[in-house]
Protein backbone atom coordinates (compact mmCIF):
# COMPACT_ATOMS: atom_id res chain seq x y z
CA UNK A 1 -16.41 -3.41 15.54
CA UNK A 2 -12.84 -3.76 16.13
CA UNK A 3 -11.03 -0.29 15.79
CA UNK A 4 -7.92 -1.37 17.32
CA UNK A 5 -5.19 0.58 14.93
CA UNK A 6 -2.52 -2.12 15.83
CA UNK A 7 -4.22 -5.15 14.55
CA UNK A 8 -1.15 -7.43 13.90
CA UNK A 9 -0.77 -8.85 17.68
CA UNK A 10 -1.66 -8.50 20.79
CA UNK A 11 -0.14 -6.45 23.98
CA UNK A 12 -0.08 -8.53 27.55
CA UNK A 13 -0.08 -6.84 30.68
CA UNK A 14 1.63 -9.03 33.59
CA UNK A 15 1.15 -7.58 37.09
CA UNK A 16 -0.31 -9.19 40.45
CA UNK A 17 -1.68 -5.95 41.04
CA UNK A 18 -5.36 -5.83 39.14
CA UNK A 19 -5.86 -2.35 39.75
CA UNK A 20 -2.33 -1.25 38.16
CA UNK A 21 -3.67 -3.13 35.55
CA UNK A 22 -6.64 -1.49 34.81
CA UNK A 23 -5.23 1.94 35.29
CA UNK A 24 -2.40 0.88 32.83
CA UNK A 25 -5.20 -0.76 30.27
CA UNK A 26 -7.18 2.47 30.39
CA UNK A 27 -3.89 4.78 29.55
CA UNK A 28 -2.37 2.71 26.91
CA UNK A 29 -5.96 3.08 25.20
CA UNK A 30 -7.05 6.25 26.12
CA UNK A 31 -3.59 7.85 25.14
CA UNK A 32 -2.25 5.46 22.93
CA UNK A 33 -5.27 4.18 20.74
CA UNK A 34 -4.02 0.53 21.71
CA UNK A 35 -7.13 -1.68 22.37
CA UNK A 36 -5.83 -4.95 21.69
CA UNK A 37 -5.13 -5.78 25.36
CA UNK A 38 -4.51 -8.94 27.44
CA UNK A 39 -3.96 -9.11 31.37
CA UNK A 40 -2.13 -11.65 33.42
CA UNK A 41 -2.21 -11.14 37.57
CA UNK A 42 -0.70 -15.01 37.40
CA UNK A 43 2.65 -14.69 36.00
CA UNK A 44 2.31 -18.39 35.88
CA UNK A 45 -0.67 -18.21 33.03
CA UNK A 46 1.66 -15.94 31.20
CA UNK A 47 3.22 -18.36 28.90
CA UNK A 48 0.04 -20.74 28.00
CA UNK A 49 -1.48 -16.98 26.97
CA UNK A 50 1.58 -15.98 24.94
CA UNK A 51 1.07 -19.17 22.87
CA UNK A 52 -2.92 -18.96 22.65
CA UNK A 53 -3.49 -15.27 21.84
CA UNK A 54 -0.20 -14.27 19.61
CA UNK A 55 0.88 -11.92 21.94
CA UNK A 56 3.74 -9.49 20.46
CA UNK A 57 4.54 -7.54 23.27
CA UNK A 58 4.60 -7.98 27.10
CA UNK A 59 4.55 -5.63 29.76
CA UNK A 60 6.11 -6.78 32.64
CA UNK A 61 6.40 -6.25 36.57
CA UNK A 62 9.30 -7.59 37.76
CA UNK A 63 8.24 -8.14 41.77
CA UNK A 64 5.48 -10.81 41.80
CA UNK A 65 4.79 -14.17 43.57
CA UNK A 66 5.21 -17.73 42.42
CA UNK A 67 7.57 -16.15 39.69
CA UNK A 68 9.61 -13.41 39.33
CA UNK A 69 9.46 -10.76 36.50
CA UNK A 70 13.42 -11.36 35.74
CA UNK A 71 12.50 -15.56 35.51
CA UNK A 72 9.33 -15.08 33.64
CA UNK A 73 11.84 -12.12 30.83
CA UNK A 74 14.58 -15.14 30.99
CA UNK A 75 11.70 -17.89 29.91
CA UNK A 76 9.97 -15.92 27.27
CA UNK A 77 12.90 -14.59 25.39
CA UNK A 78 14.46 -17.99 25.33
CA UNK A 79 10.72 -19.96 24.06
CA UNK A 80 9.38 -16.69 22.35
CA UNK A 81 12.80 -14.39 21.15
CA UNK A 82 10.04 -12.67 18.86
CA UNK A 83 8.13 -11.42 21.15
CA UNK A 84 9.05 -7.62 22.28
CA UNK A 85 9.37 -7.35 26.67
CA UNK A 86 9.31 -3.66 28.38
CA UNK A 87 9.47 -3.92 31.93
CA UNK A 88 7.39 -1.83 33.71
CA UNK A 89 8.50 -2.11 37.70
CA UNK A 90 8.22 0.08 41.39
CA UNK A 91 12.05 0.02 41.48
CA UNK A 92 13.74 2.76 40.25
CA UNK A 93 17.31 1.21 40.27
CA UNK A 94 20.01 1.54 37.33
CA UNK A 95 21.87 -1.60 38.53
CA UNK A 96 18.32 -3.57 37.90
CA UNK A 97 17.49 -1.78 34.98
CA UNK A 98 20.33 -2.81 32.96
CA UNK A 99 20.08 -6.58 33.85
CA UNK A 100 16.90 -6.55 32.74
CA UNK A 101 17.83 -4.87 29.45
CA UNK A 102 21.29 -7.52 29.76
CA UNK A 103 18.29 -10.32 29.84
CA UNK A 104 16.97 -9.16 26.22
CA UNK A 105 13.82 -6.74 27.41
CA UNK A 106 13.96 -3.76 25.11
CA UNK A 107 13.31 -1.07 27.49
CA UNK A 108 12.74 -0.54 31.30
CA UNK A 109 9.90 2.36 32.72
CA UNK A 110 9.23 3.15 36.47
CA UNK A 111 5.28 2.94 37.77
CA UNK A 112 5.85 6.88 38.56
CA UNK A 113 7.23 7.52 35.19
CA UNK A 114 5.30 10.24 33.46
CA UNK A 115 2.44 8.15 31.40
CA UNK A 116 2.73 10.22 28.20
CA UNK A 117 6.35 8.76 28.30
CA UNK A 118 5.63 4.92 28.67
CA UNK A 119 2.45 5.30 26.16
CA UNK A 120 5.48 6.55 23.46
CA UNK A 121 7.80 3.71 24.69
CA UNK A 122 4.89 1.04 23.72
CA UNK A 123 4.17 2.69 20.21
CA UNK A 124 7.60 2.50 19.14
CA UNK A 125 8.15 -0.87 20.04
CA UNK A 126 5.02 -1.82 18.42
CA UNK A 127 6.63 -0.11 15.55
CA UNK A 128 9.71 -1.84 15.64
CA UNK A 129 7.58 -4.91 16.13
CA UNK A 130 5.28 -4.26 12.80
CA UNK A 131 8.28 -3.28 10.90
CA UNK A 132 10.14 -6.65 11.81
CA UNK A 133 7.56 -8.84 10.67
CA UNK A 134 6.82 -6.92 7.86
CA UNK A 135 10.85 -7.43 6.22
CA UNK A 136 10.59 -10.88 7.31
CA UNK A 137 6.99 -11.78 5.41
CA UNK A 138 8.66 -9.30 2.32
CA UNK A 139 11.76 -11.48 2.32
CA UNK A 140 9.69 -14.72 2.61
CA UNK A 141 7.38 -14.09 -0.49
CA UNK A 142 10.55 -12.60 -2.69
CA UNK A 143 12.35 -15.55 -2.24
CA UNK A 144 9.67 -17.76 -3.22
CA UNK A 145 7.75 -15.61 -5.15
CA UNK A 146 4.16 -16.56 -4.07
CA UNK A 147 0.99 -14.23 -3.23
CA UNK A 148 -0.71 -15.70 -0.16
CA UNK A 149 -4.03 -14.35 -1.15
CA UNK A 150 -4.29 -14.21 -4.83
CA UNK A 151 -7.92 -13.93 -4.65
CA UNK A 152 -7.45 -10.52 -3.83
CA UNK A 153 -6.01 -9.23 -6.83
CA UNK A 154 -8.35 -10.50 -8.95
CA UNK A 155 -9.76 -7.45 -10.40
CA UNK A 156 -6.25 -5.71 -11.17
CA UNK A 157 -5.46 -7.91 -14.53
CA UNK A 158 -1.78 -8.12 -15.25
CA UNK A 159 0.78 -10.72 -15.80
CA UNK A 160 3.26 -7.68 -15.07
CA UNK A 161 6.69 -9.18 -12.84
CA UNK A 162 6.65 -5.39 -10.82
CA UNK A 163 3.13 -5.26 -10.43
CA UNK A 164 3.60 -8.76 -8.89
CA UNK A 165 5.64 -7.32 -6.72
CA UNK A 166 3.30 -5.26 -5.52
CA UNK A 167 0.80 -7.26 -4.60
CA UNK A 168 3.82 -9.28 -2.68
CA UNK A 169 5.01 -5.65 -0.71
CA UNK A 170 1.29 -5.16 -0.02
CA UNK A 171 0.53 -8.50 1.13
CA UNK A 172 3.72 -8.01 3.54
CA UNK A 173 2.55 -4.16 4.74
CA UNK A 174 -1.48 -5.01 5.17
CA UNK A 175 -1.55 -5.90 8.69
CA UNK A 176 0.62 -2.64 10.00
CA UNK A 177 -1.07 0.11 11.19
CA UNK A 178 1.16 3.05 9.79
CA UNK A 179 0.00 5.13 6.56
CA UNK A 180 0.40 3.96 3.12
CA UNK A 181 1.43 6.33 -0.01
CA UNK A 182 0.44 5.45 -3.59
CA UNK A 183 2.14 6.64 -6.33
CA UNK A 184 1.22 6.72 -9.78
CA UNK A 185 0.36 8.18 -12.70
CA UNK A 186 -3.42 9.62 -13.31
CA UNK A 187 -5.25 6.26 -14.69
CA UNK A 188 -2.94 3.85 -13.26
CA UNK A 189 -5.65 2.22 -11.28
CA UNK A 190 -4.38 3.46 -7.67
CA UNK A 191 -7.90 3.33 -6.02
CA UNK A 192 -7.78 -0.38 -6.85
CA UNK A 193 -4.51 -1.12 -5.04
CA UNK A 194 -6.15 0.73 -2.32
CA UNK A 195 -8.84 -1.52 -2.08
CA UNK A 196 -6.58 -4.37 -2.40
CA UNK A 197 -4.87 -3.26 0.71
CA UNK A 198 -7.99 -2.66 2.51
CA UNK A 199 -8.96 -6.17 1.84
CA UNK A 200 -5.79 -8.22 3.03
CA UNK A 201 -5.61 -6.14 6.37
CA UNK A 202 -8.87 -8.12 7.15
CA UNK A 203 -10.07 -4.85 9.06
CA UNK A 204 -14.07 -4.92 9.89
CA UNK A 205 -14.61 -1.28 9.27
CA UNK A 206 -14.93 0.74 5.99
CA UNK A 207 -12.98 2.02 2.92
CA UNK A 208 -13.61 5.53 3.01
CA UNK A 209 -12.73 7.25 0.08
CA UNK A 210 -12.35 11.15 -0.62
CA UNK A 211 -10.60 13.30 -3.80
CA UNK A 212 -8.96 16.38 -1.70
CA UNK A 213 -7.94 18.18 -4.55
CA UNK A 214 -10.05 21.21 -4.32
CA UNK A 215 -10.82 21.12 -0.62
CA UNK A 216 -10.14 24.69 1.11
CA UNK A 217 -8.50 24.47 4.65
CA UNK A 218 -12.47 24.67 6.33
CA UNK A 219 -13.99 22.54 4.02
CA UNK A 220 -11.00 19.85 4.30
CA UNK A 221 -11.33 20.24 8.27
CA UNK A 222 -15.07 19.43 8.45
CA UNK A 223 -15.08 16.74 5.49
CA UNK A 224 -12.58 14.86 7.93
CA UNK A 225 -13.05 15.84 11.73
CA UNK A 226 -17.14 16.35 11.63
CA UNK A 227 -18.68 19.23 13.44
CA UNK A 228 -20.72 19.99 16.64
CA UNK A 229 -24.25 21.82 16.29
CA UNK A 230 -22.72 25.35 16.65
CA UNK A 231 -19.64 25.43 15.23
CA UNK A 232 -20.43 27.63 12.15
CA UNK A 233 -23.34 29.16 9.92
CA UNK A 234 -25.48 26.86 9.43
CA UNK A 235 -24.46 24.25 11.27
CA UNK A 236 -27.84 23.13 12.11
CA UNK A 237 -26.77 19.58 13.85
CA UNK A 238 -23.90 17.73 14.48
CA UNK A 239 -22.08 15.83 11.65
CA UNK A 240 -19.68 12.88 12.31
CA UNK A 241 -16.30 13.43 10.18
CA UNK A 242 -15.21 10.64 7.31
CA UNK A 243 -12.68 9.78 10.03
CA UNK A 244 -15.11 8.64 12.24
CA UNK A 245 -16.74 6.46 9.28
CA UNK A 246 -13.78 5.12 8.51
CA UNK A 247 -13.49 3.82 12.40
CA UNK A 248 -11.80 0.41 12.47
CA UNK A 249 -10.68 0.67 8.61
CA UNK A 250 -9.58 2.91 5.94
CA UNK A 251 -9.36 6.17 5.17
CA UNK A 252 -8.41 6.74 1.59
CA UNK A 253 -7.55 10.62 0.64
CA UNK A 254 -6.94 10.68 -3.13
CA UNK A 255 -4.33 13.73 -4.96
CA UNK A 256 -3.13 14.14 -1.51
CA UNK A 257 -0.56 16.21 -3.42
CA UNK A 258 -2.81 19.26 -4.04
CA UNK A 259 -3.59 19.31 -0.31
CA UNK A 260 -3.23 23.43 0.61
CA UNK A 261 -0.71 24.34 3.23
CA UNK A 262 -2.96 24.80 6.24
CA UNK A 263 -4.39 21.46 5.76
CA UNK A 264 -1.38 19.65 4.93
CA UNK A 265 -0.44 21.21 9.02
CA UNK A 266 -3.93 19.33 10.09
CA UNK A 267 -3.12 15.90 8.54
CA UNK A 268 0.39 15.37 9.99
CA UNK A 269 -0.82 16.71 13.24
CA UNK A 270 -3.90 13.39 12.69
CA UNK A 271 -1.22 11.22 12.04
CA UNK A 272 1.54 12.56 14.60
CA UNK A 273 -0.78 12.68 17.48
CA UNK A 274 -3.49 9.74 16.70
CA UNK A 275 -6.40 12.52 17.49
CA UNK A 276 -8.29 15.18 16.18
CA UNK A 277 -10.84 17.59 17.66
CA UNK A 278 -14.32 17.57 15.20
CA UNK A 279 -14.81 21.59 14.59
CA UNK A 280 -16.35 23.36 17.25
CA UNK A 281 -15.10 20.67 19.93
CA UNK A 282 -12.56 20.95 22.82
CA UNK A 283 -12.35 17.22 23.41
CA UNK A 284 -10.25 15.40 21.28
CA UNK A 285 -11.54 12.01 19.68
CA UNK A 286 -9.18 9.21 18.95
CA UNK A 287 -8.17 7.97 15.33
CA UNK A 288 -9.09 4.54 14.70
CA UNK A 289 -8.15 4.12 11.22
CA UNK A 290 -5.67 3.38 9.11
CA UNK A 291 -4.25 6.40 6.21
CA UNK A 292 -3.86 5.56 2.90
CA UNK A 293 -3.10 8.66 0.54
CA UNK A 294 -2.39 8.46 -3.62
CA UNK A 295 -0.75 11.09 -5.27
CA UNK A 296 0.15 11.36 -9.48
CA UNK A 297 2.69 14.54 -7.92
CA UNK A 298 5.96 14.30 -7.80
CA UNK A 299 6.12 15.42 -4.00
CA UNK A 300 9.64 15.50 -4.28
CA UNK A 301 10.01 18.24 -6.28
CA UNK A 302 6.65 20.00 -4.33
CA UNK A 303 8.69 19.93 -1.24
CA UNK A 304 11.68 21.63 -3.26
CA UNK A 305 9.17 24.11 -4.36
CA UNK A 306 7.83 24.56 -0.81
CA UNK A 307 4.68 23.22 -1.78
CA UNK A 308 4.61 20.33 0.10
CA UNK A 309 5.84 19.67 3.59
CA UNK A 310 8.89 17.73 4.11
CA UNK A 311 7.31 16.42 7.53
CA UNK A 312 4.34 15.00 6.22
CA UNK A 313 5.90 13.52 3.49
CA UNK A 314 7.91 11.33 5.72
CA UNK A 315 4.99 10.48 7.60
CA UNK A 316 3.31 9.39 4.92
CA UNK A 317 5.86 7.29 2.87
CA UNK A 318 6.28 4.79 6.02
CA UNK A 319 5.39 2.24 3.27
CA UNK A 320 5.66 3.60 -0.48
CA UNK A 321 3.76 1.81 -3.47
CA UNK A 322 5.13 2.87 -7.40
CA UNK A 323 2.54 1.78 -9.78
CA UNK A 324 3.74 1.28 -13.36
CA UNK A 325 2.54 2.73 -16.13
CA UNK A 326 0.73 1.12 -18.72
CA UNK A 327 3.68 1.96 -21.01
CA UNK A 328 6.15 -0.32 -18.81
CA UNK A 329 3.23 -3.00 -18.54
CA UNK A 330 3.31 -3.74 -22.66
CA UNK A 331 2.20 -7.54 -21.69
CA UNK A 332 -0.74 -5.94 -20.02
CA UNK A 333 -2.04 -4.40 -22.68
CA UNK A 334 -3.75 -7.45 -24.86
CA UNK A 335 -5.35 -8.83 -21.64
CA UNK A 336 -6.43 -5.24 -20.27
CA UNK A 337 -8.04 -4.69 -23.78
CA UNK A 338 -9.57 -8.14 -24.28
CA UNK A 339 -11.34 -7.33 -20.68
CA UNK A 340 -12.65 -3.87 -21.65
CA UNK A 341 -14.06 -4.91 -24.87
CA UNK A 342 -15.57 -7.69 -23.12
CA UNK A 343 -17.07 -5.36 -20.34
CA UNK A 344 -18.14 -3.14 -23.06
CA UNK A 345 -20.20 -5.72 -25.29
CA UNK A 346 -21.94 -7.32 -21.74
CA UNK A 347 -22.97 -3.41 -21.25
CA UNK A 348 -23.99 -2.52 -24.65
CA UNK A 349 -25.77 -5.89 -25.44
CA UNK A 350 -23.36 -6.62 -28.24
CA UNK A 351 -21.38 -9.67 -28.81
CA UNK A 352 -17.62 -9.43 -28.47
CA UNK A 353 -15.89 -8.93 -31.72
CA UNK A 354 -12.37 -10.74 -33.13
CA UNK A 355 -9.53 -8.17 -32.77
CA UNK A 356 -6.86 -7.92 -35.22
CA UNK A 357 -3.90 -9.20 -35.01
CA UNK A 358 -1.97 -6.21 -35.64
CA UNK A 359 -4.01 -4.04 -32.85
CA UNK A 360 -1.89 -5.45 -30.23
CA UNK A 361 1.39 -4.34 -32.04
CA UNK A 362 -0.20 -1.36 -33.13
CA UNK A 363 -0.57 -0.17 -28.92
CA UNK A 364 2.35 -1.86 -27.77
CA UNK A 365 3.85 1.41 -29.64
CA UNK A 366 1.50 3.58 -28.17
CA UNK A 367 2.56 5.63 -24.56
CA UNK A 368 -0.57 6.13 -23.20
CA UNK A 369 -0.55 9.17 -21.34
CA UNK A 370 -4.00 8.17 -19.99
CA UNK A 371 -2.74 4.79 -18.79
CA UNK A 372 -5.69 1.61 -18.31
CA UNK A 373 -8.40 4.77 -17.80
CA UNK A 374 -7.43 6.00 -21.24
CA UNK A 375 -7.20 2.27 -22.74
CA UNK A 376 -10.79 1.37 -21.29
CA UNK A 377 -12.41 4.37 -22.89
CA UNK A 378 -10.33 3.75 -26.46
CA UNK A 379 -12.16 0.24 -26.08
CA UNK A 380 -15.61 1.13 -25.10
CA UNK A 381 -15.47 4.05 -27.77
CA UNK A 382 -14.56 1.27 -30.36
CA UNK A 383 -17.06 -1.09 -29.36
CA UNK A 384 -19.77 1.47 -29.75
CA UNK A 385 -18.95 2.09 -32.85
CA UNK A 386 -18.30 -1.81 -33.78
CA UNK A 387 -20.27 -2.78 -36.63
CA UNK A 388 -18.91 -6.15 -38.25
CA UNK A 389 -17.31 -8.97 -37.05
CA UNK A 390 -13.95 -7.54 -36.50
CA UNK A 391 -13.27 -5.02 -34.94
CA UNK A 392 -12.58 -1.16 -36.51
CA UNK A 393 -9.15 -0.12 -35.51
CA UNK A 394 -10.06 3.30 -36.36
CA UNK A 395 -10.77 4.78 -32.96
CA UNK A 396 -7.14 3.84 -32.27
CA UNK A 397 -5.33 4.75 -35.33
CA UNK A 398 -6.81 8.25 -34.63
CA UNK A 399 -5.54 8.53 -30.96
CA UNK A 400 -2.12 6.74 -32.71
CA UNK A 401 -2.01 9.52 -35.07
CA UNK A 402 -2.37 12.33 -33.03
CA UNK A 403 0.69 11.23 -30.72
CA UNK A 404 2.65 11.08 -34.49
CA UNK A 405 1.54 14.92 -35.16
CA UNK A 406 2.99 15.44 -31.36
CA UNK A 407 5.77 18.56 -31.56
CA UNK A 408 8.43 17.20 -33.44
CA UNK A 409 11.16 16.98 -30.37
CA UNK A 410 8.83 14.67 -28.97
CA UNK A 411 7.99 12.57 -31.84
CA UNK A 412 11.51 12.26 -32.26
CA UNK A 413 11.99 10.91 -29.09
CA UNK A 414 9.60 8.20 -29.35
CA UNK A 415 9.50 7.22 -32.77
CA UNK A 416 13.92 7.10 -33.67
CA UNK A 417 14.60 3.69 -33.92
CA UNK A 418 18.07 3.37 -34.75
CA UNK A 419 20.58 6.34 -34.83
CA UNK A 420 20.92 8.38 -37.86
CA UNK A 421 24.54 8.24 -38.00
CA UNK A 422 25.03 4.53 -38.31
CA UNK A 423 24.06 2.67 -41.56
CA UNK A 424 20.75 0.50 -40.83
CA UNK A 425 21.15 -2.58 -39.58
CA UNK A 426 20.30 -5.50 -41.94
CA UNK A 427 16.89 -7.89 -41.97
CA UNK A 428 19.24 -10.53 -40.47
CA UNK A 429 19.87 -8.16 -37.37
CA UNK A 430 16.66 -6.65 -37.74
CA UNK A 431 15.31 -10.85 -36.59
CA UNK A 432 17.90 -11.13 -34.15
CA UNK A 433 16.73 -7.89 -32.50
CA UNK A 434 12.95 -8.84 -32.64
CA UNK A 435 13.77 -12.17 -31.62
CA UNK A 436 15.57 -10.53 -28.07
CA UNK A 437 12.58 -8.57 -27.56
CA UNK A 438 9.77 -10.96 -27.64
CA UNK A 439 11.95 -13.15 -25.11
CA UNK A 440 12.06 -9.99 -22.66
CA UNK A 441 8.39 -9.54 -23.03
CA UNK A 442 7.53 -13.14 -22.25
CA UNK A 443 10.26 -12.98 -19.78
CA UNK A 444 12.13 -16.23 -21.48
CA UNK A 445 8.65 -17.99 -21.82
CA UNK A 446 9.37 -19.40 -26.06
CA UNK A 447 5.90 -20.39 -26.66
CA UNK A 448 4.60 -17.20 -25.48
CA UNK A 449 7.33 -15.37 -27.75
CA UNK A 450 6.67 -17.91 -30.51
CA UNK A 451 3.04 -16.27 -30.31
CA UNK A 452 4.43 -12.52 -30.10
CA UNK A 453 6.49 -12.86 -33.84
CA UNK A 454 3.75 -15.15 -35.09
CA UNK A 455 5.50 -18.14 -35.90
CA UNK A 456 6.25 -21.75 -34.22
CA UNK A 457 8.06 -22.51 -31.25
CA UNK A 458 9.86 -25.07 -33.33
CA UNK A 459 10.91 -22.28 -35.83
CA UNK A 460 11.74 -19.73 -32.79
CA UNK A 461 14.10 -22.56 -31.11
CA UNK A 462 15.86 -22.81 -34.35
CA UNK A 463 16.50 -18.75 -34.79
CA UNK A 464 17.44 -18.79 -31.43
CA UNK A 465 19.88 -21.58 -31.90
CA UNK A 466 21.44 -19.42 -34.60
CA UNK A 467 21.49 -16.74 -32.94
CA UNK A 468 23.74 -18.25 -30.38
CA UNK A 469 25.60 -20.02 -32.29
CA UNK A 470 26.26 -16.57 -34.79
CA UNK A 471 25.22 -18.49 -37.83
């Protein structure tokens, strides 16, 4: 199983010295969690394995036969400028340090450095590294507005322009190895984007999932980090923690905004440090997979309260995803129904009834406070009660009609069309206004807007000739 938590590229180790190497090997993934390691005593070979195994980052000796660390730093920034160079030499000497540095390596360590220093050095240039090639794919796929692996979005339906911008962000973020926050209203479909994500990083463990609303500080603890045979009452044998499941994958903690206090101190430590100690353990145990946390909160306002920890929160919005509501996805809303009721009638042996044409208009006014869960249970409620050939818009009118009998400040607020102080428009502007709308929804597509108003494209390129024209 591949665990490595820094799966993007690989880290190449060029010394003539193979038992510096192995020492070095064994600290950067003992200490750092870095696995993904190639060595080079030839600094010769080091190009040809630059090229072959996509190296990102080299760590370089500078006094070695045949060729010389400051001629092999010149030749790989000038054929590989990507590719990150920290020099790693016996010389402590300022003068050589900042030709090296002059040459384009990004930082300079001395063998007798203190370790825990270098193994920081390496992470934050693999940061910098990730973070680099993450803007660049982000700015690739904006500009030409293409999903490289469609295939994995299959089962989130939407023709939505910001959820396609999501699955362009993610698509751009997958192969880092930092945490991920999702954020989203409650039925917004957040455990989906999470599997999304777990799919395009291509990682061979697990999606481990877990709700930690709820959790006390102990129970949180053991749920995560495991336990020895010991550690408490009842403790019987020793449990491995969903951490360790989730080795060489994902670890998905759902309402990560109702974490308590105490365990909100355990998580950043997990992510801050890259270890954890199971309960009942004095030996640490590396993490070796990748956070991803959801949240419906506004942890803004938590960490005004003092709820949540300003810290963590950082931590954990290294990469942010906003999921829409359904109420800002209105073209979702046919297709997310039509899917449902089709789902429904395969479960319920029952064949798929016509909808009415006015249902979609009918929800298109609706704000759905429930989101897609709340739309898939509307439609599996109404196909259980489907008796004819079209289907009963009752179940909906009822839910319609309760947000109508809302208190009246807030039925106000989504029901005033046009302000009560100004004489109503007329039918002509009333047109001209529907007309505007339909061509926002269908984002300027005039046979899908023909469809929206029910009428021809022929008849919709005349009103909108008129419209221009102010005939």
């Amino acid at each position: 199983m591949n665990s490595n938590p820094y799966p993007a590229f690989g880290v190449l180790l060029v010394d003539d010295e193979p038992a510096f190497l192995r020492s070095l090997s064994i600290v950067l993934e003992r200490r750092g969690g870095i696995n993904h390691i190639f060595q080079c005593q030839d600094s010769r070979e080091a190009i040809a394995m630059i090229e072959r195994e996509n190296i990102g980052l080299v760590l370089l000796d500078l006094t070695m036969p045949h060729l010389s660390g400051e001629a092999l730093l010149t030749q790989i920034k000038a054929e590989f400028p990507e590719v990150a160079v920290i020099i790693i030499s016996g010389l402590n000497q300022a003068e050589t340090a900042m030709n090296c540095i002059r040459l384009g390596a990004h930082d300079y360590f001395v063998k007798t450095t203190e370790e825990n220093r270098l193994v920081e050095g390496v992470k934050r240039v693999i940061l910098l590294q990730e973070m680099q090639a993450e803007n660049y794919a982000l700015r690739r796929r904006f500009l030409t507005d293409t999903l490289e692996r469609p295939e994995v979005f299959a089962s989130i339906i939407t023709r939505d322009k910001a959820m396609r911008s999501v699955f362009q962000y993610l698509e751009s973020v997958a192969p880092s190895s930092q945490p991920v926050m999702i954020c989203g209203e409650s039925g917004v479909g957040k455990e989906l984007i999470a599997r999304a994500l777990h799919r395009l990083s291509n990682r061979n463990g697990p999606l481990i999932s877990v709700n930690v609303a709820g959790l006390d500080d102990n129970v949180f603890a053991d749920t995560l980090f495991g336990h020895h045979r010991g550690a408490f009452t009842g403790a019987d044998a020793a449990r491995g923690g969903l951490i360790e499941q989730a080795a060489g994958g994902m670890l998905f903690l759902d309402e990560i905004g109702d974490l308590s206090q105490a365990s909100q101190v355990k998580l950043l430590r997990l992510i801050q440090e890259g270890e954890y100690y199971p309960l009942g353990s004095d030996r640490p145990k590396r993490l070796k997979a990748r956070i991803v946390v959801a949240t419906h909160q506004d942890l803004v306002r938590k960490q005004a309260a003092g709820e949540f920890r300003k810290d963590l929160y950082y931590r954990l919005k290294t990469h942010q995803v906003d999921i829409p509501p359904l109420r800002k996805r209105r073209l979702d809303i046919p297709l997310l129904l039509e899917h449902f009721l089709q789902e429904a009638a395969d479960e319920l042996g029952k064949e798929k009834p016509t909808i009415p044409k006015e249902l979609p208009v009918l929800l298109a006014n609706y704000t759905f406070p429930g989101n897609i869960r709340e739309l898939r249970a509307l439609a599996y409620d109404a196909m259980s009660q489907h008796r004819a050939r079209m289907l009963s818009m009752d179940v909906f009118r009822r839910v319609l009609a309760q947000q109508k009998s809302a208190p009246e400040s807030v039925a106000q607020a989504e029901v005033m069309l046009f302000d009560p102080d100004l004489p109503l428009p007329s039918l002509q502007d009333i047109g001209d206004l529907l007309t505007q709308e339909a061509m926002r929804r269908s984002d300027g597509n005039q046979s899908l807007a023909a469809r929206l108003l029910g009428i021809s494209q022929p008849a919709l390129s005349k009103r909108l000739k008129k419209t221009q024209t102010g005939e």
